[in-house]
Protein backbone atom coordinates (compact mmCIF):
# COMPACT_ATOMS: atom_id res chain seq x y z
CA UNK A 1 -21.60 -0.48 2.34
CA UNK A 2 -25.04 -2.31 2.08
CA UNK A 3 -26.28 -3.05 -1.71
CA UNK A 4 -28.36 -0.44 -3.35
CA UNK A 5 -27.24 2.60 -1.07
CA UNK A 6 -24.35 5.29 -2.95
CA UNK A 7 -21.76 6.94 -0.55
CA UNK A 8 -23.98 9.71 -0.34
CA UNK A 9 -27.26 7.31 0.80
CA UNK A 10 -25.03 5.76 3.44
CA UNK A 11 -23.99 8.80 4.97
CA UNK A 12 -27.59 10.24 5.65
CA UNK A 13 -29.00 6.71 6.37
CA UNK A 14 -26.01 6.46 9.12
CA UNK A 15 -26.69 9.86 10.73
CA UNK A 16 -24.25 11.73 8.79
CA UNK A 17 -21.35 10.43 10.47
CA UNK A 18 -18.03 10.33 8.60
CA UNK A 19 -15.93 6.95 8.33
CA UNK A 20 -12.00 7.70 8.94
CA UNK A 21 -10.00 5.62 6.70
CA UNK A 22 -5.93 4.92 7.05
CA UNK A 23 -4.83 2.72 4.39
CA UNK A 24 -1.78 0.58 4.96
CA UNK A 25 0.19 -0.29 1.99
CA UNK A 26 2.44 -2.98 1.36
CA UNK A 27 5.36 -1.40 -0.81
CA UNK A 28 7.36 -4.61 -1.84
CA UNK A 29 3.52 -6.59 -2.45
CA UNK A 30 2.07 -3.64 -4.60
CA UNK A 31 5.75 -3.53 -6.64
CA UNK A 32 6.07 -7.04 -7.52
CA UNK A 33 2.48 -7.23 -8.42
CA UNK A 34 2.65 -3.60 -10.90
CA UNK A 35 6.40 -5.42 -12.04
CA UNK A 36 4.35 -8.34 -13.16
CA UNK A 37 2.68 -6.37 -15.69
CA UNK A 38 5.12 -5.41 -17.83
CA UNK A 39 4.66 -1.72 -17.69
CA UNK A 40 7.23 0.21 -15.56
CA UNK A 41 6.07 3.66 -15.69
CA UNK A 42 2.61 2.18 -13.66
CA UNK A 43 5.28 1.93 -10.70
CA UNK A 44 5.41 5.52 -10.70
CA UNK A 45 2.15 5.30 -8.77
CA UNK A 46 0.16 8.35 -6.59
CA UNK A 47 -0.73 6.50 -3.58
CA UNK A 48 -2.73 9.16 -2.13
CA UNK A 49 -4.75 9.28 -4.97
CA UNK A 50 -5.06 5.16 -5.21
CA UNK A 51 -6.94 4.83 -1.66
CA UNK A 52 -8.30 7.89 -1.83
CA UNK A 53 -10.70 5.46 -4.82
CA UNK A 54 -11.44 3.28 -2.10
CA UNK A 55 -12.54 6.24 0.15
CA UNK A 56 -15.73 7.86 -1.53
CA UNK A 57 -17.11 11.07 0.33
CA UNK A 58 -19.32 11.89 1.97
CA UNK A 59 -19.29 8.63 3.33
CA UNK A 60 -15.81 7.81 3.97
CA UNK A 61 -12.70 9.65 4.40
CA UNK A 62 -8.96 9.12 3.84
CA UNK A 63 -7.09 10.41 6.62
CA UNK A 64 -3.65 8.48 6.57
CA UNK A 65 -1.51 6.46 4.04
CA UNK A 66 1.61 4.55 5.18
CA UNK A 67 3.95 3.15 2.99
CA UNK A 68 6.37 0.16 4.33
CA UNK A 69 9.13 -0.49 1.97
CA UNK A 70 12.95 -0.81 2.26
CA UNK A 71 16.00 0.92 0.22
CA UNK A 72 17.83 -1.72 -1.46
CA UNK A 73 21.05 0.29 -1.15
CA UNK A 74 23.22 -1.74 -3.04
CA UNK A 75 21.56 -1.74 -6.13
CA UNK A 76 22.14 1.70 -7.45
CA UNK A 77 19.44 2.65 -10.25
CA UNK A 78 17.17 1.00 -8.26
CA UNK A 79 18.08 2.66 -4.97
CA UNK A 80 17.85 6.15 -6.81
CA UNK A 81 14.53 5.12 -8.68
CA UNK A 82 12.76 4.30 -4.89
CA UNK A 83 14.11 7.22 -3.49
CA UNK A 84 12.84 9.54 -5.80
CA UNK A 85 9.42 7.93 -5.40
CA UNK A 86 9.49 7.71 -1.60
CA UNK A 87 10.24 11.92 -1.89
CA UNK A 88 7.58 12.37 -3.95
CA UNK A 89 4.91 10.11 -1.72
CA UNK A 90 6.32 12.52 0.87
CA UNK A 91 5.20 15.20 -0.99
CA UNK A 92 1.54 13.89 -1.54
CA UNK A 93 1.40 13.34 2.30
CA UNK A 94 1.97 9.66 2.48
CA UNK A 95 4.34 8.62 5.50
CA UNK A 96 6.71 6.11 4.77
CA UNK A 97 7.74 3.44 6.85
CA UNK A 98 11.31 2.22 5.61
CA UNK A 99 12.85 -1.22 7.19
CA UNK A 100 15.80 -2.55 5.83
CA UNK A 101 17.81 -5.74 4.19
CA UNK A 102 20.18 -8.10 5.87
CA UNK A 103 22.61 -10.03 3.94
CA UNK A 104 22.54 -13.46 4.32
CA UNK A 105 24.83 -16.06 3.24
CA UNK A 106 23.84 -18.67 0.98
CA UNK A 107 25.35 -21.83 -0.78
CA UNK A 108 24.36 -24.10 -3.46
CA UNK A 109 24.89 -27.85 -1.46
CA UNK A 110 25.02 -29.12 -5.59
CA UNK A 111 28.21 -26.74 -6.83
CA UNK A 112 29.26 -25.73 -3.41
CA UNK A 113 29.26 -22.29 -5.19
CA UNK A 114 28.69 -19.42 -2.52
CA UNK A 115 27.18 -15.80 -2.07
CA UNK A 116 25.86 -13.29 -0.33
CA UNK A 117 21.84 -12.89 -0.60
CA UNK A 118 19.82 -10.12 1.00
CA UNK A 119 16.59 -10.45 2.60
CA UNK A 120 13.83 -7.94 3.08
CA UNK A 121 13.27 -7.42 7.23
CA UNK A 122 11.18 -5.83 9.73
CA UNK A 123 7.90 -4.75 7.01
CA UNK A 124 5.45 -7.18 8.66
CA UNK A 125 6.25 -6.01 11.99
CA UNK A 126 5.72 -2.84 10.76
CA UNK A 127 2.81 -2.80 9.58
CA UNK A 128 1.42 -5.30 12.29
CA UNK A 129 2.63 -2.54 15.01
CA UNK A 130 1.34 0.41 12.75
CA UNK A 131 -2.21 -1.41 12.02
CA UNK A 132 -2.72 -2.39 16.10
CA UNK A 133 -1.69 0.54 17.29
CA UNK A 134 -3.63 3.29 15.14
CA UNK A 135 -6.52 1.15 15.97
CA UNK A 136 -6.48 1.05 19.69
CA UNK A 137 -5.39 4.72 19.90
CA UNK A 138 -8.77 5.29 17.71
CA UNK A 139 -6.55 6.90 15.01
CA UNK A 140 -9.17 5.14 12.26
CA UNK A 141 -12.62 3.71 11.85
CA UNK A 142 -12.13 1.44 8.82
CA UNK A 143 -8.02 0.08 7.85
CA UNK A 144 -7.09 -0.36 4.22
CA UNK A 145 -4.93 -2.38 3.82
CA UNK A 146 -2.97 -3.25 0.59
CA UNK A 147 -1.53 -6.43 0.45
CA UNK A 148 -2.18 -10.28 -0.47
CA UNK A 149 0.48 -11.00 2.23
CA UNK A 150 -1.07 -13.71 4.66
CA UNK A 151 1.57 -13.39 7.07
CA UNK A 152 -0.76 -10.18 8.28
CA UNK A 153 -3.16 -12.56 9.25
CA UNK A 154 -2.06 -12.01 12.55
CA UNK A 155 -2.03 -8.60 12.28
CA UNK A 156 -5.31 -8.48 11.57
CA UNK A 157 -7.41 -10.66 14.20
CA UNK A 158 -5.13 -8.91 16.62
CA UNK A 159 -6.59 -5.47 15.43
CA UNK A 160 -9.93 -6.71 15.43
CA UNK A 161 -9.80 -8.24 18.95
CA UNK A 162 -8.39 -5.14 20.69
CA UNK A 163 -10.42 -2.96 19.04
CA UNK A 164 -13.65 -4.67 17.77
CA UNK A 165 -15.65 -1.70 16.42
CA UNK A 166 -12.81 -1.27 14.13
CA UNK A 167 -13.18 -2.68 10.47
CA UNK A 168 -10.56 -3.52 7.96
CA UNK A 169 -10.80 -3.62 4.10
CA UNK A 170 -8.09 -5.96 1.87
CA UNK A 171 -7.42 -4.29 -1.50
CA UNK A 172 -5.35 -7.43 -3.32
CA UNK A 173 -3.32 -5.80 -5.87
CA UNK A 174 -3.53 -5.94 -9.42
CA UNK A 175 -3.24 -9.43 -11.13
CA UNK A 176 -3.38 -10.82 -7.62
CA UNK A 177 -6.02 -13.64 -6.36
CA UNK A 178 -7.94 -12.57 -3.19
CA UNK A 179 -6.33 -15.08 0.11
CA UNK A 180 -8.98 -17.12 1.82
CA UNK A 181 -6.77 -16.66 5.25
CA UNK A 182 -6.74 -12.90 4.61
CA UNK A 183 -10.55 -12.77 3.85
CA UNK A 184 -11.40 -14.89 7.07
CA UNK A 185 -9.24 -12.65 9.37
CA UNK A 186 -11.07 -9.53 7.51
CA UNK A 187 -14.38 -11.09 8.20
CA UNK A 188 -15.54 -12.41 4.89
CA UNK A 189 -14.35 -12.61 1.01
CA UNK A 190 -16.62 -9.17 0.98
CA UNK A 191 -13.67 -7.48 2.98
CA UNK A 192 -11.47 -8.33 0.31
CA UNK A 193 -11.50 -5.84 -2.74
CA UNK A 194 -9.09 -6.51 -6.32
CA UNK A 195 -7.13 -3.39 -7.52
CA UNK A 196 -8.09 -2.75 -11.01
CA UNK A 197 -5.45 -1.63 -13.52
CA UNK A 198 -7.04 1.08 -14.55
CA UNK A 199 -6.99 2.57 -11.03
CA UNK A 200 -3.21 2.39 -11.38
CA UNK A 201 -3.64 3.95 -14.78
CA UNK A 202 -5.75 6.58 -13.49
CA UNK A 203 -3.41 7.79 -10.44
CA UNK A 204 -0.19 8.57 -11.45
CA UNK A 205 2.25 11.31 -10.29
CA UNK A 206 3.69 13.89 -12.36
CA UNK A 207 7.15 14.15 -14.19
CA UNK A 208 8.21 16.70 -11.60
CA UNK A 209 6.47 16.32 -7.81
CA UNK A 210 5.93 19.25 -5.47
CA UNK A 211 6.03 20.19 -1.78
CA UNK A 212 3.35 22.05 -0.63
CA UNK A 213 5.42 25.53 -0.89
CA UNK A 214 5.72 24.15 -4.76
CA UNK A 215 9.31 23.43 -4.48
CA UNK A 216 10.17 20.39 -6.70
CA UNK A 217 11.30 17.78 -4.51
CA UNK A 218 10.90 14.41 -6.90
CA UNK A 219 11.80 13.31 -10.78
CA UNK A 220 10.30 10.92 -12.13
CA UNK A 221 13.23 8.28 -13.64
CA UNK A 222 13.27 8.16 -16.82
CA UNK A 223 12.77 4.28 -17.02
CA UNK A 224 9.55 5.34 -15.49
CA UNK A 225 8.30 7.90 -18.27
CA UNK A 226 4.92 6.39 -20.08
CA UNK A 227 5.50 4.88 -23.30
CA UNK A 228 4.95 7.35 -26.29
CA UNK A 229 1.03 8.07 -27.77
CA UNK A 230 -0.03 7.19 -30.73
């Protein structure tokens, strides 16, 4: 948006035409970064509500979010805690985009102690193929994606060669430092937006989510439950 014009400026000065935004969010990225503060109910985050900050009207308008994560099925509390959340993203109308983990083995060449690891698969490609593909099937005008992630730097040129009049916005999540490889594929460090906490603060979901026929669908754990008021 050029300095010194409001959403509302920038839609009359462009002819009054509406910008479609999808935002693209990075599940495991946006995690580790809200982990990092030391606050878990901020994981218990409203994604819709998030982008939709990023998204001011009349200007610009959300019409997609797409989650990529994967279930970490053999850890229990966690693998209840993320499916409760990925329910109630459902609920909000974000479409998740699960992959999965594959064990590895792995061995320490110092003890010769051995175990089985497991390693996150198939989220880039996802949200490579998801990116390119909304884009040349004119799904979007403008991508959001979330994510300090250079291994999207593909991603991105590839979106931005095959459909050139497309543009793409990098919203670095909290704590996080903004990726020179990222901003260059965006098309400048002015592509490339930081998440502020209190955004997270600002947009979270309720103890009990909803469908839209107000059936509850989603609890919030209770390891997620905001630390008492003063």
């Amino acid at each position: 948006m050029p300095a010194g014009y409001g959403p509302r400026a920038f839609f009359v000065l462009f002819g009054g035409a509406t910008v479609r935004v999808v935002a693209f969010v990075d599940g495991f990225n946006l995690y580790h970064a809200i982990k990092n503060l030391g606050q878990p109910h901020l994981k218990w985050l409203d994604l819709w509500g998030l982008c939709s900050e990023y998204c001011p009207p009349p200007a610009l308008s959300l019409r997609g979010v797409y989650y990529f994560s994967a279930f970490a099925t053999w850890r229990r509390g966690a693998y209840h805690r993320h499916r409760q959340y990925v329910k109630a993203l459902e609920a909000t109308g974000v479409v998740p985009v699960m992959g999965s983990f594959k064990e590895k083995d792995r061995e320490c060449f110092g003890c010769g102690d051995k175990w089985t690891a497991h390693e996150e698969k198939q989220t880039d490609v996802n949200i490579a193929l998801h990116l390119v593909t909304k884009a040349t099937d004119d799904e979007f005008d403008r991508a959001i994606l979330v994510s300090a992630d250079s291994d999207l730097v593909p991603a991105i040129e590839m979106m931005r060669v095959r459909a050139p009049r497309k543009s793409i916005r990098i919203v670095i999540p909290v704590g996080g430092y903004p990726c020179a490889e990222l901003a260059r594929a965006a098309g400048g460090t002015r592509a490339c937006v930081p998440m502020g906490r209190v955004l997270i603060e600002r947009h979270l979901l309720p103890a009990s989510v909803n469908d839209p026929h107000g059936q509850c669908v989603a609890v919030r754990p209770s390891r997620y439950d905001p630390p008492p008021t003063a």
